[in-house]
PDB file of N, CA and C in Angstrom:
ATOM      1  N   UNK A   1     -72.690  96.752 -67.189  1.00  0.00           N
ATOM      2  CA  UNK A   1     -73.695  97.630 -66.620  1.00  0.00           C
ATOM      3  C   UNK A   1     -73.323  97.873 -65.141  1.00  0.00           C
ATOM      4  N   UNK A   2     -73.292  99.185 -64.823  1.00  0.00           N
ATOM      5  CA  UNK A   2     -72.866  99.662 -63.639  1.00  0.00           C
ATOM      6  C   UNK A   2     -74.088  99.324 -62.440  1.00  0.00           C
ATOM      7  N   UNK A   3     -74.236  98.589 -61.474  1.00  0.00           N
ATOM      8  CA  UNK A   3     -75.257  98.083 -60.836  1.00  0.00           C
ATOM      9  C   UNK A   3     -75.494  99.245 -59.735  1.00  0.00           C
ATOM     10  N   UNK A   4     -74.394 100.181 -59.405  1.00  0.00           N
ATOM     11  CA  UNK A   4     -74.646 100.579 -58.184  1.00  0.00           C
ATOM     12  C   UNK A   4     -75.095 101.846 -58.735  1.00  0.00           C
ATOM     13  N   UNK A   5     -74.685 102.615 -60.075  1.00  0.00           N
ATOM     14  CA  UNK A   5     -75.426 103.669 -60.875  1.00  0.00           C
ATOM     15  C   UNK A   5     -76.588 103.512 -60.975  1.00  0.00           C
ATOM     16  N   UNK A   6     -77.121 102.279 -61.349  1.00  0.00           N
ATOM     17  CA  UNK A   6     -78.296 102.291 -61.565  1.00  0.00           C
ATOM     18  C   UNK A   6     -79.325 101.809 -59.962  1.00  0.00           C
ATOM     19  N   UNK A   7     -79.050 101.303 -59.687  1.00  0.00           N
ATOM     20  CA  UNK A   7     -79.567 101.623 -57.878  1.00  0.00           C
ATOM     21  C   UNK A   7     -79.731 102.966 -57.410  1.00  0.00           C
ATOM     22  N   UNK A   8     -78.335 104.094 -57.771  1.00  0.00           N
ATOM     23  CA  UNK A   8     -78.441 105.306 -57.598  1.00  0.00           C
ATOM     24  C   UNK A   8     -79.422 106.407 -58.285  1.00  0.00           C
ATOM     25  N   UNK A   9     -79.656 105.626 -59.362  1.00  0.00           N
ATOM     26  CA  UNK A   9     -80.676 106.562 -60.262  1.00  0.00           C
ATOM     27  C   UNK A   9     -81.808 105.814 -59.711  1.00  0.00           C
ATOM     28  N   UNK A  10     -82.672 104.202 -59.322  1.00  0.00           N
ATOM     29  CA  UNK A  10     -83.478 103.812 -58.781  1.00  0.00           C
ATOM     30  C   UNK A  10     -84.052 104.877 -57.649  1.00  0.00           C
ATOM     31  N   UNK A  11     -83.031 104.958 -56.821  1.00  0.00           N
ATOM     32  CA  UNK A  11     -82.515 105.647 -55.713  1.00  0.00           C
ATOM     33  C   UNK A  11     -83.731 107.241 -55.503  1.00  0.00           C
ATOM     34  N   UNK A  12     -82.880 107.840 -56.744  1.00  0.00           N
ATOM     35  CA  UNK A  12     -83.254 109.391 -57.100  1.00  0.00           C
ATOM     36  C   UNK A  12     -85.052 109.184 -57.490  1.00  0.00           C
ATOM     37  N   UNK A  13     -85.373 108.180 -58.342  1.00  0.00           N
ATOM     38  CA  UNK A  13     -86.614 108.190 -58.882  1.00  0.00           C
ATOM     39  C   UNK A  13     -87.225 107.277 -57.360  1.00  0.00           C
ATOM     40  N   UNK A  14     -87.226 106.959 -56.461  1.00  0.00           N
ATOM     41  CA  UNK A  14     -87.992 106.272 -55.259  1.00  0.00           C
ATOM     42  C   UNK A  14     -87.926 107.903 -54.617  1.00  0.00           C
ATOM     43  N   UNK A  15     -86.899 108.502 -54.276  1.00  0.00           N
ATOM     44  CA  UNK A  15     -87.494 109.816 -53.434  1.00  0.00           C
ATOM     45  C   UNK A  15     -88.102 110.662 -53.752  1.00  0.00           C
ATOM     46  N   UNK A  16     -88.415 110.500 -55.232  1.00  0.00           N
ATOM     47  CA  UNK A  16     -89.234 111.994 -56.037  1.00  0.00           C
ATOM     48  C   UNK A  16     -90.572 111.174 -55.213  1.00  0.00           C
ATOM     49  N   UNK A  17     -90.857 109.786 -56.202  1.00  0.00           N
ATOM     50  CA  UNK A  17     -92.395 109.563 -56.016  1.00  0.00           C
ATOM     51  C   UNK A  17     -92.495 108.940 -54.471  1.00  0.00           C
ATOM     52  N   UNK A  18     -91.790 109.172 -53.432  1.00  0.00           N
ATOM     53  CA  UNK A  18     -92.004 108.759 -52.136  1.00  0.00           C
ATOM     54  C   UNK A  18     -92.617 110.238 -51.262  1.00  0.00           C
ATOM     55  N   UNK A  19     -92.368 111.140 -52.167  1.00  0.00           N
ATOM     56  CA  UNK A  19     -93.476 112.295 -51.252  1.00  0.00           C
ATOM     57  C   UNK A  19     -94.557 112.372 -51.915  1.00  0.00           C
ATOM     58  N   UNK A  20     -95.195 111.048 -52.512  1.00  0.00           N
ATOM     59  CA  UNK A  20     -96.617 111.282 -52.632  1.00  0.00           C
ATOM     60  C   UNK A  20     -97.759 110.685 -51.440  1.00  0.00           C
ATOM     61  N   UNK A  21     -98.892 111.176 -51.053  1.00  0.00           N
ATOM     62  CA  UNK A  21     -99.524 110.737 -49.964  1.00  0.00           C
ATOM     63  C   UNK A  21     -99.511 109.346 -49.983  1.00  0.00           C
ATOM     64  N   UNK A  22    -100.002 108.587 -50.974  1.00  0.00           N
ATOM     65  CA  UNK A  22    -100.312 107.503 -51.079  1.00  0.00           C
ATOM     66  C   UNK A  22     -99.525 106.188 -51.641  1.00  0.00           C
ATOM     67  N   UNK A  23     -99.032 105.403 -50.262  1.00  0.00           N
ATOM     68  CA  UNK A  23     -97.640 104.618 -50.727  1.00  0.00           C
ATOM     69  C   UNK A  23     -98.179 103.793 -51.865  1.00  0.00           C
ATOM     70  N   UNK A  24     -98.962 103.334 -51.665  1.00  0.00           N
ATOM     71  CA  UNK A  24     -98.977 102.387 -52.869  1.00  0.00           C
ATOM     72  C   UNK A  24     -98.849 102.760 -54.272  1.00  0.00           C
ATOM     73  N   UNK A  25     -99.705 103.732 -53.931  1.00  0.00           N
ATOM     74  CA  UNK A  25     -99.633 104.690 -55.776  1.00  0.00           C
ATOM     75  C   UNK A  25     -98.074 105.316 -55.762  1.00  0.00           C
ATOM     76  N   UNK A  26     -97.573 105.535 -55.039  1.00  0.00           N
ATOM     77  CA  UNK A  26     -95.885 105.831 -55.303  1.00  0.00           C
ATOM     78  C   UNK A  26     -95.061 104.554 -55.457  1.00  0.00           C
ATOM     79  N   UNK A  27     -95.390 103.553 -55.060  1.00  0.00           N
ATOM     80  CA  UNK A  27     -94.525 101.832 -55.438  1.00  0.00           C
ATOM     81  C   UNK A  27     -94.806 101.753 -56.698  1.00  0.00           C
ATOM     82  N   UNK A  28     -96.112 101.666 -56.920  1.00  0.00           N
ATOM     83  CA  UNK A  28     -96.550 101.517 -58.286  1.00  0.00           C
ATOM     84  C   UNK A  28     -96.247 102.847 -59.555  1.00  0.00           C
ATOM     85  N   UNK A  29     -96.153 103.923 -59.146  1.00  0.00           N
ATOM     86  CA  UNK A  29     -95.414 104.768 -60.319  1.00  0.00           C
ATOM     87  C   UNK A  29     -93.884 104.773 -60.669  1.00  0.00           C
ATOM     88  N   UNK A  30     -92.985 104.022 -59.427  1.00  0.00           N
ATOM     89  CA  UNK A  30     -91.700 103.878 -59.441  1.00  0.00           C
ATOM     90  C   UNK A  30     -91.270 102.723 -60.235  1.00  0.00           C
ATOM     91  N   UNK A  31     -92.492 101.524 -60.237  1.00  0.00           N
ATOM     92  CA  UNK A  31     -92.126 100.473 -60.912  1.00  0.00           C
ATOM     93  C   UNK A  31     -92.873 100.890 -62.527  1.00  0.00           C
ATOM     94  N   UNK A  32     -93.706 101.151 -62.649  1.00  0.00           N
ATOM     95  CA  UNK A  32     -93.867 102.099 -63.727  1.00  0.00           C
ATOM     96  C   UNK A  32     -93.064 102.758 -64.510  1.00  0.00           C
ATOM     97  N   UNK A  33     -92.382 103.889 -63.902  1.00  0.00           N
ATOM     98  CA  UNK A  33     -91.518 104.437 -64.489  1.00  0.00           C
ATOM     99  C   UNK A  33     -90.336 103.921 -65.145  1.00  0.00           C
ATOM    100  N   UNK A  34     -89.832 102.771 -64.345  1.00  0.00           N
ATOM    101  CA  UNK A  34     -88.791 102.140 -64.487  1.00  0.00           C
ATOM    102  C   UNK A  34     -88.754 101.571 -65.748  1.00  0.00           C
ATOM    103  N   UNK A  35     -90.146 100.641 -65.868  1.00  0.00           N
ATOM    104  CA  UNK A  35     -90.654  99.883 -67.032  1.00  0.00           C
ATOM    105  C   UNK A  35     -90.848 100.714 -68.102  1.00  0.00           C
ATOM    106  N   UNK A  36     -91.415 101.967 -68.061  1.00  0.00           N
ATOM    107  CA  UNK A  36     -91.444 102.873 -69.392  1.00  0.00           C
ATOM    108  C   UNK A  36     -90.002 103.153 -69.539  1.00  0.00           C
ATOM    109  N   UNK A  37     -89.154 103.399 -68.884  1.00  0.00           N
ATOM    110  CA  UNK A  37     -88.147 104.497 -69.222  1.00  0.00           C
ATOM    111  C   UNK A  37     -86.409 103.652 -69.376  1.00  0.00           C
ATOM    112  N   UNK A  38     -86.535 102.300 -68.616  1.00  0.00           N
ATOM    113  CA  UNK A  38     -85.385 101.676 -68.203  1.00  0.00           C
ATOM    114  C   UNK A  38     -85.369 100.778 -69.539  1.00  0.00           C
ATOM    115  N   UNK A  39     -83.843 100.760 -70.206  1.00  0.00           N
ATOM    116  CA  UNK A  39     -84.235  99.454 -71.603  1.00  0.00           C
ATOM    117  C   UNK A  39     -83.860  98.245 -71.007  1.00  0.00           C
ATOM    118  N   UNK A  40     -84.278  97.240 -70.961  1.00  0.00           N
ATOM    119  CA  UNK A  40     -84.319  95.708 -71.160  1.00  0.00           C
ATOM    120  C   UNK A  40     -82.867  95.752 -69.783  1.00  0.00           C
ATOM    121  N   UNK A  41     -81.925  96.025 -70.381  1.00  0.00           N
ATOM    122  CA  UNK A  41     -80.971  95.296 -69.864  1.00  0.00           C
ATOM    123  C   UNK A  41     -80.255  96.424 -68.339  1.00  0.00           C
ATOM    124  N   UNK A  42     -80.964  97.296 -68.213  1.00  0.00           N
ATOM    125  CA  UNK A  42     -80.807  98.083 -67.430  1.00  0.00           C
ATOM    126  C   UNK A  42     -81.620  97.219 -66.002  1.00  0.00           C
ATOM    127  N   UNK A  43     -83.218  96.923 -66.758  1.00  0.00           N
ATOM    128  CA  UNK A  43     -84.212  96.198 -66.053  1.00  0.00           C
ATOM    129  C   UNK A  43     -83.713  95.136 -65.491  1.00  0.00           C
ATOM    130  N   UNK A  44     -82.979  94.047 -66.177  1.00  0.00           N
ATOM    131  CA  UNK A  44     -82.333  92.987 -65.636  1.00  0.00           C
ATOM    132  C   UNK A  44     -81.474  93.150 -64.740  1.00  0.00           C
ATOM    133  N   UNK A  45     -80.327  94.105 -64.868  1.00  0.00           N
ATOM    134  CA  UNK A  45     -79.458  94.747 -63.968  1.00  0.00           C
ATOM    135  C   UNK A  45     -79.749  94.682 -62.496  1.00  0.00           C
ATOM    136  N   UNK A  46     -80.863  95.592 -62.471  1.00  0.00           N
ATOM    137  CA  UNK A  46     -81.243  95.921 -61.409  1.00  0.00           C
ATOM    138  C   UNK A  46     -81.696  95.161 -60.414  1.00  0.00           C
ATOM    139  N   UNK A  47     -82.710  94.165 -60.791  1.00  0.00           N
ATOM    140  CA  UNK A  47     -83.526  92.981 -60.520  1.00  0.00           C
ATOM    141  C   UNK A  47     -82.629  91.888 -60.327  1.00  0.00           C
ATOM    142  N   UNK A  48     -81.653  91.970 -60.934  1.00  0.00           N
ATOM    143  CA  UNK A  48     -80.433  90.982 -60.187  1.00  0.00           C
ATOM    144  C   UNK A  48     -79.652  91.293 -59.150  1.00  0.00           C
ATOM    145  N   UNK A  49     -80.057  92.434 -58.765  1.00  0.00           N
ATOM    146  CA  UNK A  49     -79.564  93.000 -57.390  1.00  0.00           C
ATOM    147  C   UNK A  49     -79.917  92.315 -56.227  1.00  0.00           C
ATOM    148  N   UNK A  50     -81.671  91.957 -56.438  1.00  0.00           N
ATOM    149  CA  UNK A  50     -82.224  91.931 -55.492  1.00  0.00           C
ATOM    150  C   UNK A  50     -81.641  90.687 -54.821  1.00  0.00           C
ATOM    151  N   UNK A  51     -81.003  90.005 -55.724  1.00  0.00           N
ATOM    152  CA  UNK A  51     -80.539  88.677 -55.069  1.00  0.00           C
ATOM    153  C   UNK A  51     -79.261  88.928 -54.070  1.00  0.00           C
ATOM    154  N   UNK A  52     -78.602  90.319 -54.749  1.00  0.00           N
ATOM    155  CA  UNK A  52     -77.491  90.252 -53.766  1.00  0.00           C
ATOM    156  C   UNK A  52     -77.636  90.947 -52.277  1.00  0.00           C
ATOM    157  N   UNK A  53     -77.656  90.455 -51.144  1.00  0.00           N
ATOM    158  CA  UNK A  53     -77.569  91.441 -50.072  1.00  0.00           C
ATOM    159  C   UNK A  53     -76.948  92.425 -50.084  1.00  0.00           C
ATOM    160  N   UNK A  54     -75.806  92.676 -50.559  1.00  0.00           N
ATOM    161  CA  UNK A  54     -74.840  94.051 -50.275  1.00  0.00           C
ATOM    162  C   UNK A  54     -75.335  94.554 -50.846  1.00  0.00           C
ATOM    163  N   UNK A  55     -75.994  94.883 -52.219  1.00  0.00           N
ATOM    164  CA  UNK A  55     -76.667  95.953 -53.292  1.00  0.00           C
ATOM    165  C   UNK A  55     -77.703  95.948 -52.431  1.00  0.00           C
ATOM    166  N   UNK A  56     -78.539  95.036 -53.097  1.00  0.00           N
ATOM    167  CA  UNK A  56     -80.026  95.127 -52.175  1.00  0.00           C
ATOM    168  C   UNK A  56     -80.096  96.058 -50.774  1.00  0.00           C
ATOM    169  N   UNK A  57     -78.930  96.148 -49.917  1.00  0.00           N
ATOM    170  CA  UNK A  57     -79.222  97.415 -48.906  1.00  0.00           C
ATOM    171  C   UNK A  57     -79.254  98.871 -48.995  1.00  0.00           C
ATOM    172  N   UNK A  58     -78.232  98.363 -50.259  1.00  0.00           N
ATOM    173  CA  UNK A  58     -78.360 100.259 -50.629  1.00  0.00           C
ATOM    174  C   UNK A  58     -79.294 100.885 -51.332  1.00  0.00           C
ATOM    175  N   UNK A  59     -80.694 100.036 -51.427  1.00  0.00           N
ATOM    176  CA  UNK A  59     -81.944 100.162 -52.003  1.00  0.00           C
ATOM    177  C   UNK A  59     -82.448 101.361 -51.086  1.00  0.00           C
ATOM    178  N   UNK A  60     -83.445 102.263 -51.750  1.00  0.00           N
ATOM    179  CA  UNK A  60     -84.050 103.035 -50.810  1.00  0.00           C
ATOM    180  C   UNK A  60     -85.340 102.059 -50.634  1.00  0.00           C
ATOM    181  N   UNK A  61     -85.870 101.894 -49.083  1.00  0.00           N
ATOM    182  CA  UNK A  61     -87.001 100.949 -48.843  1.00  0.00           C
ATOM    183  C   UNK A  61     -88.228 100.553 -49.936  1.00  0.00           C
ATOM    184  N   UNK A  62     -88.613 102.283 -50.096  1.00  0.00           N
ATOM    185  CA  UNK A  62     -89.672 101.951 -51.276  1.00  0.00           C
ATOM    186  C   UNK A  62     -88.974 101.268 -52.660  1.00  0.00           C
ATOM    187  N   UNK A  63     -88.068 101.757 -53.188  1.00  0.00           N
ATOM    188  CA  UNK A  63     -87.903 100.679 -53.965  1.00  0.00           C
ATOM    189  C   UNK A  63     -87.465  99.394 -54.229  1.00  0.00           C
ATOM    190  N   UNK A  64     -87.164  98.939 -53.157  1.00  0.00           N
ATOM    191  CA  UNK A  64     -87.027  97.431 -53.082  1.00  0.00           C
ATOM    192  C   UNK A  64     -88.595  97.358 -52.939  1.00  0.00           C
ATOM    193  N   UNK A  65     -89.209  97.735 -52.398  1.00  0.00           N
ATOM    194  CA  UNK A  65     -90.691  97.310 -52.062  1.00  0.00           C
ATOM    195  C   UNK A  65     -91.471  97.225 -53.848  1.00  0.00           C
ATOM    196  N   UNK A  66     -90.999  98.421 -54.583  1.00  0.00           N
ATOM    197  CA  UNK A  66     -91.302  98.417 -56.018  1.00  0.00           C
ATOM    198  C   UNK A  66     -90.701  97.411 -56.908  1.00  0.00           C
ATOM    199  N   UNK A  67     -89.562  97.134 -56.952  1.00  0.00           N
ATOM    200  CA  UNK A  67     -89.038  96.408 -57.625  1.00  0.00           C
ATOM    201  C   UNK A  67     -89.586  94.900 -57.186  1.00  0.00           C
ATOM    202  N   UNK A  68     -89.459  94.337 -55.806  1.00  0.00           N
ATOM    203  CA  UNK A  68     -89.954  93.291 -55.486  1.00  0.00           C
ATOM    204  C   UNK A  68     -91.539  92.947 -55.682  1.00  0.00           C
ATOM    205  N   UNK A  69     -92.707  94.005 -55.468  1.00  0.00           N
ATOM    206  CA  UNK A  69     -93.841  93.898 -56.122  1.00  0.00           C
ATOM    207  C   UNK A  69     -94.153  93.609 -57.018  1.00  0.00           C
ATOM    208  N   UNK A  70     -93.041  94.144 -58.238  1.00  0.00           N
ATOM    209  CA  UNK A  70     -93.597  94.047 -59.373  1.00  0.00           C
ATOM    210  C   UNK A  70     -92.694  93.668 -60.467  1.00  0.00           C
ATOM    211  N   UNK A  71     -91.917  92.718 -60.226  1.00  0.00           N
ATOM    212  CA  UNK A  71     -90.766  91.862 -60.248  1.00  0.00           C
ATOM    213  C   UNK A  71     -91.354  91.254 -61.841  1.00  0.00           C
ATOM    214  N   UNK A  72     -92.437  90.604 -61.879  1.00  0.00           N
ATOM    215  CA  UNK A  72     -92.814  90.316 -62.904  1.00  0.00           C
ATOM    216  C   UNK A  72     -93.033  90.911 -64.390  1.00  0.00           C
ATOM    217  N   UNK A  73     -93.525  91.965 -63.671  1.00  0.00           N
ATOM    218  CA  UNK A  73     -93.752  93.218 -64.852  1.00  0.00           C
ATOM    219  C   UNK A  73     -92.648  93.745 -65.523  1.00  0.00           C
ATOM    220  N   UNK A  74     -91.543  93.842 -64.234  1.00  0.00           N
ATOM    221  CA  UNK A  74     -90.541  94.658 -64.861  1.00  0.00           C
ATOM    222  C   UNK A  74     -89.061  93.728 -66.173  1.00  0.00           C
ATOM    223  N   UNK A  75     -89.916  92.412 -65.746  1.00  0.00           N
ATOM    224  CA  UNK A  75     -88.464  91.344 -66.521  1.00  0.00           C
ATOM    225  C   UNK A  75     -88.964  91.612 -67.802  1.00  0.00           C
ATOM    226  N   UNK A  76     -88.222  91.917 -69.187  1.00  0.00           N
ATOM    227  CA  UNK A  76     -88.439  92.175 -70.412  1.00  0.00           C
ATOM    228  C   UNK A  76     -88.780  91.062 -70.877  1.00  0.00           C
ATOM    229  N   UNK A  77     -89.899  91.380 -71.541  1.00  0.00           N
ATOM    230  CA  UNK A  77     -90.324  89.751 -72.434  1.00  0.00           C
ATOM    231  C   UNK A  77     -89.242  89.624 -73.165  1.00  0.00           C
ATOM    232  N   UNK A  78     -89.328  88.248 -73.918  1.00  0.00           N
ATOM    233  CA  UNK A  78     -88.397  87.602 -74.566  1.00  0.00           C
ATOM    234  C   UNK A  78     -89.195  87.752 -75.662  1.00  0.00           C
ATOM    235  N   UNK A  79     -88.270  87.687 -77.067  1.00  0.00           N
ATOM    236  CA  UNK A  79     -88.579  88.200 -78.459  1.00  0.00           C
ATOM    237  C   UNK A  79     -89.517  86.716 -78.635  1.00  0.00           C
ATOM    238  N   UNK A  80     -90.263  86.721 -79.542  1.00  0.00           N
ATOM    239  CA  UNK A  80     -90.734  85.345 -80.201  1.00  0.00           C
ATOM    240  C   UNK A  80     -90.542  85.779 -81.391  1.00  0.00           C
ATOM    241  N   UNK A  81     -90.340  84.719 -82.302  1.00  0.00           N
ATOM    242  CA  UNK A  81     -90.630  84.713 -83.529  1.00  0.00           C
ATOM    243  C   UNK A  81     -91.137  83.345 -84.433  1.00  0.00           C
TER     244      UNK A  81
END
């Protein structure tokens, strides 16, 4: 999985919903979106960024702010059976 593609597409979806008035409701539709639209292992990808400094800068602010908010939400449950 390409980490810095998908930062770049993070990237593209933080500046759409960053011209909305209201930051919070734009953190929260970015981590949203991510979670509807990103599969499992894309999600992990990304979120393992956050650990690295060199990726992690090329975050656009709001979405490190999204991804780190809602860090929980976005890790794919694990199957049970």
């Amino acid at each position: 999985m390409d980490v810095d593609n998908l930062i770049e597409m993070a990237n593209r979806i933080g500046e759409f919903f960053d011209s909305m008035p209201d930051r919070a409701e734009a953190v929260d539709s970015i981590a949203e979106h991510i979670r509807r639209f990103w599969e499992p292992r894309m999600r992990l990808a990304i979120l393992g960024a956050l650990d690295d400094p060199q990726a992690s800068a090329t975050m656009e602010p709001i979405v490190l702010e999204a991804l780190k908010l809602h860090k929980a939400d976005l890790m794919p449950k694990t199957a049970t059976a």
